[in-house]
PDB file of N, CA and C in Angstrom:
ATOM      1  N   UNK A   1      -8.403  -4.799   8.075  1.00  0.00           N
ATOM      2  CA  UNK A   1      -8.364  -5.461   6.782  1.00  0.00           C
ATOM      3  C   UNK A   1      -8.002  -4.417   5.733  1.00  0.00           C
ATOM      4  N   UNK A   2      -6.681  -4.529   5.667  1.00  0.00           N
ATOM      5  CA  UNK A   2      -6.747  -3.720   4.044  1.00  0.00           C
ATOM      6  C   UNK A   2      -7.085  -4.096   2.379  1.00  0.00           C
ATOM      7  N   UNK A   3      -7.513  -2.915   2.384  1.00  0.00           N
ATOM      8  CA  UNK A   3      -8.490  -3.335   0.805  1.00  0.00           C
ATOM      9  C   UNK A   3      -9.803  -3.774   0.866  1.00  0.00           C
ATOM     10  N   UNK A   4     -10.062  -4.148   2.174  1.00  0.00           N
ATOM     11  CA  UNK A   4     -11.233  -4.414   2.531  1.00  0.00           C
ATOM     12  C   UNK A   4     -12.371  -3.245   2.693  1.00  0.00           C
ATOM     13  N   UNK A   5     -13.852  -3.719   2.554  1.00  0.00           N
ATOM     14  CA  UNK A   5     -14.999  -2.765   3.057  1.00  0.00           C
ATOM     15  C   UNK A   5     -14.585  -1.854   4.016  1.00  0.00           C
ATOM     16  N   UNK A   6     -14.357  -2.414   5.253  1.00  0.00           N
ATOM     17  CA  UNK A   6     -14.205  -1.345   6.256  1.00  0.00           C
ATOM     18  C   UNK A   6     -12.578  -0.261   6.018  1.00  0.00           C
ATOM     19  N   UNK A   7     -11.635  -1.189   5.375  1.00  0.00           N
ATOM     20  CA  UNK A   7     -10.550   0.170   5.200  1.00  0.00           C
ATOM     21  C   UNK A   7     -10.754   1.031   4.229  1.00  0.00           C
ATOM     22  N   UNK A   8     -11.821   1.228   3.216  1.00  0.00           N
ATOM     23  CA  UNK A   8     -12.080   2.100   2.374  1.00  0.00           C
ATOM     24  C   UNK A   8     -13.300   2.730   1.871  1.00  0.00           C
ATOM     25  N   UNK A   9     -13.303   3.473   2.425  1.00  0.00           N
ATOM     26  CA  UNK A   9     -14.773   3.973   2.023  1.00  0.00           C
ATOM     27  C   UNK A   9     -16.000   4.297   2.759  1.00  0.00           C
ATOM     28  N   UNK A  10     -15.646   4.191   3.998  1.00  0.00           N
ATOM     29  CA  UNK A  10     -16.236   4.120   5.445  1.00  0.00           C
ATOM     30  C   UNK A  10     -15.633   5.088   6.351  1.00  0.00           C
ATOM     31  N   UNK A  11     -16.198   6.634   6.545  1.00  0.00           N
ATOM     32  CA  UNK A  11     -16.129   7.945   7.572  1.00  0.00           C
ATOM     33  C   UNK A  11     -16.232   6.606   8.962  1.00  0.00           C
ATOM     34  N   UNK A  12     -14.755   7.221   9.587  1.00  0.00           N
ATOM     35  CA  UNK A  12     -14.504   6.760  10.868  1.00  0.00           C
ATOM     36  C   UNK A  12     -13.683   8.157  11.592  1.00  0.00           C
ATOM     37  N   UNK A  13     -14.872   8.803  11.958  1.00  0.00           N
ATOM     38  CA  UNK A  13     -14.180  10.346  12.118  1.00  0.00           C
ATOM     39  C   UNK A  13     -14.003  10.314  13.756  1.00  0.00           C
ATOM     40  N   UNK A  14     -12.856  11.002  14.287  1.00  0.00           N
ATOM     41  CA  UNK A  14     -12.686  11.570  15.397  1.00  0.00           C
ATOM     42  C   UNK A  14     -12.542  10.599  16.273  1.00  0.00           C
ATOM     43  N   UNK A  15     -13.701   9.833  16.918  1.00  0.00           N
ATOM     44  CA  UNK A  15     -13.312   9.228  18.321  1.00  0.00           C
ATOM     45  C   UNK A  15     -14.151   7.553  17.609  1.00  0.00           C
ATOM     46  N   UNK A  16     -14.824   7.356  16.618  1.00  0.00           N
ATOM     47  CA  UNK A  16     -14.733   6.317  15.641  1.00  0.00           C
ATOM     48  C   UNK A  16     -13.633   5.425  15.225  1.00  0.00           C
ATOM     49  N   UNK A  17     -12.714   5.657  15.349  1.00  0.00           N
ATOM     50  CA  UNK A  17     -11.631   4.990  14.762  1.00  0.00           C
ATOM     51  C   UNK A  17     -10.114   6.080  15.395  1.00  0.00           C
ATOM     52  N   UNK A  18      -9.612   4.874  16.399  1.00  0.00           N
ATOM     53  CA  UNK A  18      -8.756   5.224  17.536  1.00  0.00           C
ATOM     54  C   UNK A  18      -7.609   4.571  17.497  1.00  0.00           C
ATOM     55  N   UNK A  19      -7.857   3.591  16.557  1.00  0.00           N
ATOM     56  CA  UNK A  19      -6.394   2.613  16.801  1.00  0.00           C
ATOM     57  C   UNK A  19      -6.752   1.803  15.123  1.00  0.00           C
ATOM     58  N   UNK A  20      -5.120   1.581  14.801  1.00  0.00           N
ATOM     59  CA  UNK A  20      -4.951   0.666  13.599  1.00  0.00           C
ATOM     60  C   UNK A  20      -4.118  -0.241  13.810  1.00  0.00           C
ATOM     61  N   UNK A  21      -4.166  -1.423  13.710  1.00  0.00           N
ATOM     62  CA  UNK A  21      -2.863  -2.852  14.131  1.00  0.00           C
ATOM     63  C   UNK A  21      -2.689  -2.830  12.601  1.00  0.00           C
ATOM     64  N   UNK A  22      -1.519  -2.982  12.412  1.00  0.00           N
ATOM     65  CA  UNK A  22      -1.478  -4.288  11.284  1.00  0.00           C
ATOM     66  C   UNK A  22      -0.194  -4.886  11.422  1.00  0.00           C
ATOM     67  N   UNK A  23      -0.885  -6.262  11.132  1.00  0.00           N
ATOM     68  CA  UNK A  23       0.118  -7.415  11.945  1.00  0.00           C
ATOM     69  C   UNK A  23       1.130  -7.531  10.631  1.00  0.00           C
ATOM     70  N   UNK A  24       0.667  -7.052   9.725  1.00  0.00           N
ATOM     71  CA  UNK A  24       1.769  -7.543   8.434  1.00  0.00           C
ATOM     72  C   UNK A  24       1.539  -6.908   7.181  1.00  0.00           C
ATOM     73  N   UNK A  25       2.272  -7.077   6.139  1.00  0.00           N
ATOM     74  CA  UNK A  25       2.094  -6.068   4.743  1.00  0.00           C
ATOM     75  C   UNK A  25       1.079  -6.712   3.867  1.00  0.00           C
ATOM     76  N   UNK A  26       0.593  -5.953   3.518  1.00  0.00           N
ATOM     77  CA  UNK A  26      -0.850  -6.347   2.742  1.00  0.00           C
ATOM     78  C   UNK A  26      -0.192  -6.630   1.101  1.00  0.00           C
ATOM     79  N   UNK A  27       0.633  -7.208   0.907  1.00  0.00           N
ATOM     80  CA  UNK A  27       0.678  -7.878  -0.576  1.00  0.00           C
ATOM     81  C   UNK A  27      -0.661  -8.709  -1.380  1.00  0.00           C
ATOM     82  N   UNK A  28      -0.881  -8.034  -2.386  1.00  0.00           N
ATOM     83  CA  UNK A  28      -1.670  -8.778  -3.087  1.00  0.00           C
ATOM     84  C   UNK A  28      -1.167 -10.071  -3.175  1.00  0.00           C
ATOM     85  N   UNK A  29      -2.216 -11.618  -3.281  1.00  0.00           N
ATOM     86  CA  UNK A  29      -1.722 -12.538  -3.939  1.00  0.00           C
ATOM     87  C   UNK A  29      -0.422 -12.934  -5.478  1.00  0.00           C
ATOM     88  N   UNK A  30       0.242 -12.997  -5.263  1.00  0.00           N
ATOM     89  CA  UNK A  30       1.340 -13.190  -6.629  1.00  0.00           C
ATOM     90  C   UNK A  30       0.741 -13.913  -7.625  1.00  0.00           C
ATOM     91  N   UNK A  31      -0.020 -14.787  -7.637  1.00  0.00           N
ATOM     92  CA  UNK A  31      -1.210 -15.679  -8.348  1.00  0.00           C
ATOM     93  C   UNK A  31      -1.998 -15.269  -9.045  1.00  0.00           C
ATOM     94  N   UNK A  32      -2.369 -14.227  -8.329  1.00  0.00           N
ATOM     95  CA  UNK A  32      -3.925 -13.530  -8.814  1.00  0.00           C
ATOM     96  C   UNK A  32      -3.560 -13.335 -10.328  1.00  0.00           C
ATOM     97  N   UNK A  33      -4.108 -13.215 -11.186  1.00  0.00           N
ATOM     98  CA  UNK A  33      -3.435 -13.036 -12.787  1.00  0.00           C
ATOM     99  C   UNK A  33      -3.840 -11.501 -12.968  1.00  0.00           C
ATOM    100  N   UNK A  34      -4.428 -10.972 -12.639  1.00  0.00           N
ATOM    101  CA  UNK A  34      -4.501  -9.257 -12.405  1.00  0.00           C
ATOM    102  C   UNK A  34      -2.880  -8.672 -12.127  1.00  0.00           C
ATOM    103  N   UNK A  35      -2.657  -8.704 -10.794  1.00  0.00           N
ATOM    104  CA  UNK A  35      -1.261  -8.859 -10.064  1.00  0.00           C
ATOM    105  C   UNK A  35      -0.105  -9.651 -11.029  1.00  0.00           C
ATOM    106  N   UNK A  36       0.153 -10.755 -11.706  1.00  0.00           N
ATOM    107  CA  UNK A  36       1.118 -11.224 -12.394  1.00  0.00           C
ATOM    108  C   UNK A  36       0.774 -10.343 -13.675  1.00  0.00           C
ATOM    109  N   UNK A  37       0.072 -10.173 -14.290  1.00  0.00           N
ATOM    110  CA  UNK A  37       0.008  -9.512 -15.718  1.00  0.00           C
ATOM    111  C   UNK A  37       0.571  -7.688 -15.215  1.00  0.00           C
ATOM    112  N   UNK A  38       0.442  -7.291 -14.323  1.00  0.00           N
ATOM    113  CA  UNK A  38       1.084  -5.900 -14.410  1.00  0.00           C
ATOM    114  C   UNK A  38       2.463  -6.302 -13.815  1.00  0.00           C
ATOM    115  N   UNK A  39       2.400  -6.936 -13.204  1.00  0.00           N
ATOM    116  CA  UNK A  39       4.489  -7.245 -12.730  1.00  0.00           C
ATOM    117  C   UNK A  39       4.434  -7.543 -14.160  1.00  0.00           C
ATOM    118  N   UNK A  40       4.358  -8.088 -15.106  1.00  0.00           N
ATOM    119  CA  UNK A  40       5.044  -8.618 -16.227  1.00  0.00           C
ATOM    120  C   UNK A  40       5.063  -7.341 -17.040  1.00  0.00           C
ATOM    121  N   UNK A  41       4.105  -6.665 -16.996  1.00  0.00           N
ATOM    122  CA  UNK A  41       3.653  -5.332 -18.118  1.00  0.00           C
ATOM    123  C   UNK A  41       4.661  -4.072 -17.695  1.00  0.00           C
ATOM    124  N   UNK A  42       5.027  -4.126 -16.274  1.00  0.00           N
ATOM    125  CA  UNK A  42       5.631  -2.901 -15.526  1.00  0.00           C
ATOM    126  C   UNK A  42       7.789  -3.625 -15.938  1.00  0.00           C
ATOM    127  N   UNK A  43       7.763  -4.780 -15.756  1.00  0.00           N
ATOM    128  CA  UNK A  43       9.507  -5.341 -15.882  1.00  0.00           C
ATOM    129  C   UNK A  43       8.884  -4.726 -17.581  1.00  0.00           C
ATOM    130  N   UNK A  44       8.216  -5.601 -18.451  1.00  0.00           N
ATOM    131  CA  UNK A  44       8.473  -4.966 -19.884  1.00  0.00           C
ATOM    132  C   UNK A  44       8.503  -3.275 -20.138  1.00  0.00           C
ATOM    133  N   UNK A  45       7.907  -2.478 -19.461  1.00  0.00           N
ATOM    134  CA  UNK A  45       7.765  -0.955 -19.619  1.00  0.00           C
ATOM    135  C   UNK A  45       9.162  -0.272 -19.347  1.00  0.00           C
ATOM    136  N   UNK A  46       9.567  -1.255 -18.101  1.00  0.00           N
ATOM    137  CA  UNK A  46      11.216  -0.802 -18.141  1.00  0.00           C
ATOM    138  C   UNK A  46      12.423  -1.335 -18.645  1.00  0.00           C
ATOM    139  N   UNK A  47      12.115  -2.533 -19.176  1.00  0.00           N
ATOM    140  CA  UNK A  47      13.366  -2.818 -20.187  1.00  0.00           C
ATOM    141  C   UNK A  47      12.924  -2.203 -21.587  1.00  0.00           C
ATOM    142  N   UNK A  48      11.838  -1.534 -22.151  1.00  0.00           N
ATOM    143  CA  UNK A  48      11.761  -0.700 -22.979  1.00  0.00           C
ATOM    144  C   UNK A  48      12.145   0.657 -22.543  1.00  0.00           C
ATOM    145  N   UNK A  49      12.336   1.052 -21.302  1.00  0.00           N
ATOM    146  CA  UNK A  49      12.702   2.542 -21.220  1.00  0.00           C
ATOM    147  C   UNK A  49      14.165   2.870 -20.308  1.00  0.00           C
ATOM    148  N   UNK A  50      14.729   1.416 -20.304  1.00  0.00           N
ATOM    149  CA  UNK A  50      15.688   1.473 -19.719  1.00  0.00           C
ATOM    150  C   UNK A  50      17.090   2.278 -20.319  1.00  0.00           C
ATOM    151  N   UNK A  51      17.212   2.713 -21.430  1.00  0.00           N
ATOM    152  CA  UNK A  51      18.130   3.543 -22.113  1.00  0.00           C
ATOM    153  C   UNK A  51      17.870   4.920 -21.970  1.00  0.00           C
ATOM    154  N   UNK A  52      16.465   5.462 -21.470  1.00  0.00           N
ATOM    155  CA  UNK A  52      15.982   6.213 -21.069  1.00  0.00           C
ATOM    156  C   UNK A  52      16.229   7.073 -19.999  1.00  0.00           C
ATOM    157  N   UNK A  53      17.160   7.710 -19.530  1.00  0.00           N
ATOM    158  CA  UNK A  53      17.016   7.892 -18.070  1.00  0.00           C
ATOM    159  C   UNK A  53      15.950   9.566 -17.848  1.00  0.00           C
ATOM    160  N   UNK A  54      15.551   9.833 -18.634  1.00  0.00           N
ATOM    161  CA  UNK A  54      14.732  10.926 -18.475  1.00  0.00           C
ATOM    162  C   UNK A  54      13.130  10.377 -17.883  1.00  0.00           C
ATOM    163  N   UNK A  55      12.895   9.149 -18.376  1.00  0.00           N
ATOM    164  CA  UNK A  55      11.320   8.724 -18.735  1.00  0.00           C
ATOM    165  C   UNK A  55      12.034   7.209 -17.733  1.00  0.00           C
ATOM    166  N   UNK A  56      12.266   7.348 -15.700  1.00  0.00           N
ATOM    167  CA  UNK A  56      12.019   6.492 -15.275  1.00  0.00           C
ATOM    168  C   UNK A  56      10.862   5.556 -14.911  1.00  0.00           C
ATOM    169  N   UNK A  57      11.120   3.881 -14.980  1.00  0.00           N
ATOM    170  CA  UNK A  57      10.048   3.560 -14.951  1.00  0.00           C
ATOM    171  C   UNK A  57      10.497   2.560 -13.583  1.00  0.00           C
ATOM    172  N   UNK A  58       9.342   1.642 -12.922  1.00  0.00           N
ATOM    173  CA  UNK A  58       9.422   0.828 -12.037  1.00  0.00           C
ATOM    174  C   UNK A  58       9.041  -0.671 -12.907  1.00  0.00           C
ATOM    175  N   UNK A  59       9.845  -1.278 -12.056  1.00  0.00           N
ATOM    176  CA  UNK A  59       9.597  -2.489 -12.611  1.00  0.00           C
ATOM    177  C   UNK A  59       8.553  -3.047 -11.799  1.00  0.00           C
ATOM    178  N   UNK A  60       8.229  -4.601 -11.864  1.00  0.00           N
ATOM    179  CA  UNK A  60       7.345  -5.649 -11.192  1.00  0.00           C
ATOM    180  C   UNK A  60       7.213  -5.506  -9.565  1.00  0.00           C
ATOM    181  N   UNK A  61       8.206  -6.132  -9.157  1.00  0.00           N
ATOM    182  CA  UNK A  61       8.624  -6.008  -8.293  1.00  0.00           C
ATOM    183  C   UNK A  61       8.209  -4.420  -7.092  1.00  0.00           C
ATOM    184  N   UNK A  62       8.691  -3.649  -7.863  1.00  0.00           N
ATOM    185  CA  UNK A  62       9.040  -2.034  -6.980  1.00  0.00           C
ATOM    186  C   UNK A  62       7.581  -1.906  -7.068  1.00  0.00           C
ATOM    187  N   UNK A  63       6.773  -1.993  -8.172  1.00  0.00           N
ATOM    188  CA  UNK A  63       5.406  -1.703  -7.971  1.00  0.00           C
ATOM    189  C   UNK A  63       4.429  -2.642  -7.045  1.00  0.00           C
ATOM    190  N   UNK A  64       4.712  -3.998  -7.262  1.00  0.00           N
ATOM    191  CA  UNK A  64       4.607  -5.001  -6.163  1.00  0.00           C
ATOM    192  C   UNK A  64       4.479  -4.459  -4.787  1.00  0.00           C
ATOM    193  N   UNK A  65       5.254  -4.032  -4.354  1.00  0.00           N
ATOM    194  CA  UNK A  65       6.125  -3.180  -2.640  1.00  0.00           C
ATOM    195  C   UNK A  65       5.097  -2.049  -2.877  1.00  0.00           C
ATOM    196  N   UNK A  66       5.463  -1.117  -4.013  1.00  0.00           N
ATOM    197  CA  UNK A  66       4.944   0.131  -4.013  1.00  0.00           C
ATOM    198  C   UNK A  66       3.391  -0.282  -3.378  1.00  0.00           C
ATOM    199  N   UNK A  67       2.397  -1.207  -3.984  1.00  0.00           N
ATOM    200  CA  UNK A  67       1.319  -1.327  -4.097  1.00  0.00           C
ATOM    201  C   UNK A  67       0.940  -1.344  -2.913  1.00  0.00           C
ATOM    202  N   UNK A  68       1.656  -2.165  -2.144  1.00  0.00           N
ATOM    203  CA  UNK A  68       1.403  -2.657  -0.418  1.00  0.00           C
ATOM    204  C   UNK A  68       1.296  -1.893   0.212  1.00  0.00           C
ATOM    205  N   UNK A  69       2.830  -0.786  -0.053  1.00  0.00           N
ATOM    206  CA  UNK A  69       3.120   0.388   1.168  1.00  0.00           C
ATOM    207  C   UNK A  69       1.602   1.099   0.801  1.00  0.00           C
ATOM    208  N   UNK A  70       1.145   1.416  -0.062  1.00  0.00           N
ATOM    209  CA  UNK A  70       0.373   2.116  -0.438  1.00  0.00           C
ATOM    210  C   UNK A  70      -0.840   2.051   0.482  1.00  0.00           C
ATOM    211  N   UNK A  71      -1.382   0.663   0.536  1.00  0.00           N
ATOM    212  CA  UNK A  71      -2.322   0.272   1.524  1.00  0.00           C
ATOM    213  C   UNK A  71      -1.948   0.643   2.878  1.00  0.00           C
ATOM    214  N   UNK A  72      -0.649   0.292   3.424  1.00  0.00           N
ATOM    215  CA  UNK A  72      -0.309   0.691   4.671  1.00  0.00           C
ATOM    216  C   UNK A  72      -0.471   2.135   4.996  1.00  0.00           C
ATOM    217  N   UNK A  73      -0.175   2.829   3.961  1.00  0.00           N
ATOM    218  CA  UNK A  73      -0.433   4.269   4.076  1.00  0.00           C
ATOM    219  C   UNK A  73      -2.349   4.422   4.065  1.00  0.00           C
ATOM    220  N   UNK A  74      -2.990   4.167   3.675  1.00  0.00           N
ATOM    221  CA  UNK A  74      -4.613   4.467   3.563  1.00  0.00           C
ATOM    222  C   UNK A  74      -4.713   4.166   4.886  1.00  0.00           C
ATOM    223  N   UNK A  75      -4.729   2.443   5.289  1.00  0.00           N
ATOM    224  CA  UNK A  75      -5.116   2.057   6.623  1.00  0.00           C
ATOM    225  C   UNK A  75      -4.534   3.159   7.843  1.00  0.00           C
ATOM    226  N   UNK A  76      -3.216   3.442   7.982  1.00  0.00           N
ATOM    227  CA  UNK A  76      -2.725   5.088   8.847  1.00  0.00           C
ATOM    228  C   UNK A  76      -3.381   5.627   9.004  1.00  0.00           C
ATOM    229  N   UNK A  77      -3.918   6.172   7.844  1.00  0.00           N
ATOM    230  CA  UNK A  77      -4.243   7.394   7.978  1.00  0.00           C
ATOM    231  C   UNK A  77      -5.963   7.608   7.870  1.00  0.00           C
ATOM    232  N   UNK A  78      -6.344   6.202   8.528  1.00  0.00           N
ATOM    233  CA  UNK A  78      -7.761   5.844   8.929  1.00  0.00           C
ATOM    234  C   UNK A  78      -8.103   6.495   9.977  1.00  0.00           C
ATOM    235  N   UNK A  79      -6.643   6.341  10.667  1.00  0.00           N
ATOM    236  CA  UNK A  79      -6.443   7.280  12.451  1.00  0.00           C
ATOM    237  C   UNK A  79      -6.031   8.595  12.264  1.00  0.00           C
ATOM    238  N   UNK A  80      -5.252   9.132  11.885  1.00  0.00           N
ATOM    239  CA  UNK A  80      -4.894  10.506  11.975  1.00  0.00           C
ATOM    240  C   UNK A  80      -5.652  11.129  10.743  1.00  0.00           C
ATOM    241  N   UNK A  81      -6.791  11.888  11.364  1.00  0.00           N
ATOM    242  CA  UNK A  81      -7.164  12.560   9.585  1.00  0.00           C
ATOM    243  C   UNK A  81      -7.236  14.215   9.666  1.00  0.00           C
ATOM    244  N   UNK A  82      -6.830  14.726  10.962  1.00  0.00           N
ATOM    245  CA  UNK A  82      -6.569  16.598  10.502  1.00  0.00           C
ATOM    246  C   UNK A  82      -5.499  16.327  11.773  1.00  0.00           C
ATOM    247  N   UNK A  83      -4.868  17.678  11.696  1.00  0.00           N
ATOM    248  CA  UNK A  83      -3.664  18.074  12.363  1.00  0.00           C
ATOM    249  C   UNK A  83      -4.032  17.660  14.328  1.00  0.00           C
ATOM    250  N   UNK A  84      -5.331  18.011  14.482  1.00  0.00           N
ATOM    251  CA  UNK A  84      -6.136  17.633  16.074  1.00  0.00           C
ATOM    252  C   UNK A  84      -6.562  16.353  16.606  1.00  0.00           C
ATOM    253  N   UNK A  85      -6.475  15.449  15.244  1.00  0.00           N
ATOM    254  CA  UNK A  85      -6.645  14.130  15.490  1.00  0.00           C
ATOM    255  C   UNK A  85      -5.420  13.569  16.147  1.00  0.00           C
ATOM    256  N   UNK A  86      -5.925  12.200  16.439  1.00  0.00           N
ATOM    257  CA  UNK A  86      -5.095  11.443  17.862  1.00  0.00           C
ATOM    258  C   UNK A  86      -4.812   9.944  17.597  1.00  0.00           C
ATOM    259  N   UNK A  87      -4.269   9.025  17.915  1.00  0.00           N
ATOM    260  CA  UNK A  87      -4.650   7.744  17.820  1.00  0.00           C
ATOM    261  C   UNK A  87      -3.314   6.467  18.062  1.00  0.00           C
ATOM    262  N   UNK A  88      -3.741   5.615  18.189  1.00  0.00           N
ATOM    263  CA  UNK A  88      -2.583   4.547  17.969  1.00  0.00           C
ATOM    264  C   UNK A  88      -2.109   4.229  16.360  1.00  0.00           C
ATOM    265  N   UNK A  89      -1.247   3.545  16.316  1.00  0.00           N
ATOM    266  CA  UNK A  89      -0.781   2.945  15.005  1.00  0.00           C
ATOM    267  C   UNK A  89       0.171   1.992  15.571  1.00  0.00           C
ATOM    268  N   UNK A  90       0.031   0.784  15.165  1.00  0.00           N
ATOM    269  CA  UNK A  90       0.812  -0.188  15.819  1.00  0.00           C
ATOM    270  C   UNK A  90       0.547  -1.186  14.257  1.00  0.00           C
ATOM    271  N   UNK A  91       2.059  -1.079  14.082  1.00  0.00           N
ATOM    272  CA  UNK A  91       2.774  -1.747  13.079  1.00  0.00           C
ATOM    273  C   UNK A  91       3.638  -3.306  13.607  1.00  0.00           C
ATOM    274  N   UNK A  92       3.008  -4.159  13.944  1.00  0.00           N
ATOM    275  CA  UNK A  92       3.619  -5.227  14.625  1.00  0.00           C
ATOM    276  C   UNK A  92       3.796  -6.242  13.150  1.00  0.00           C
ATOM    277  N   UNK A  93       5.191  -6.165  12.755  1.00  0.00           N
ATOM    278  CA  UNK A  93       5.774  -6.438  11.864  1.00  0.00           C
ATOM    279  C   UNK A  93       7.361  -6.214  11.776  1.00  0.00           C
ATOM    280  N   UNK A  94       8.222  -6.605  11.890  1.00  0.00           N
ATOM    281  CA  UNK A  94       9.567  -6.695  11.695  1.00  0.00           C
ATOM    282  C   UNK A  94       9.955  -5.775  10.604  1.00  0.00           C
ATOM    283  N   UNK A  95       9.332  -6.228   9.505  1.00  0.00           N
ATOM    284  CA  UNK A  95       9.662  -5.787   8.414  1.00  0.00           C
ATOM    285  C   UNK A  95       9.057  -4.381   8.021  1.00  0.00           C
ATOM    286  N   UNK A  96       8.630  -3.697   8.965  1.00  0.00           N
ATOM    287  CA  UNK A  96       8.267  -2.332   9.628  1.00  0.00           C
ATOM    288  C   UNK A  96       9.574  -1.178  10.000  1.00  0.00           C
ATOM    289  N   UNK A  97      10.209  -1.913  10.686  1.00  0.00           N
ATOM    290  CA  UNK A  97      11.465  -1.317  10.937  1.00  0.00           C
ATOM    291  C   UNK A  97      12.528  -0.951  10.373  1.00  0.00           C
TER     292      UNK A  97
END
């Protein structure tokens, strides 16, 4: 579960935590009004800085994606946590590839 109790915040050291599935990308709900008010706040931050090319910004969308991969990256690296660690990672998702 990403974002969940057990993917954050919970020592799963060494032989604790051996394997990670995830069947698919953890997108927040689009609904949630948390989630729609920063896509709307992040497209406005960059059509204000879009003449800008020093001061890039991300829009809705890219932060949307960004947000997900982000989770996919925590849940990873639930399994591999020093250079001696070991484990599965199984990304069963298309849209993985």
């Amino acid at each position: 579960v990403c974002r969940g109790k057990l993917s954050e915040g919970l020592d799963f050291a060494d032989r604790a935590g051996r394997a990670v599935i995830l069947t698919g990308i953890p997108f927040a709900m689009r609904v949630d009004p948390k989630v729609r008010l920063k896509r709307e706040f992040m497209d406005e931050q960059q059509r204000r800085h879009r003449s800008n090319p020093e001061m890039p910004t991300l829009g809705g969308d890219a932060w949307y994606v960004q947000t997900a991969m982000r989770a996919v990256n925590q849940a990873v690296g639930r399994v591999i946590r020093h250079k001696s660690d070991f484990g599965a990672i199984i990304l069963a998702d298309e849209r993985f590839a």
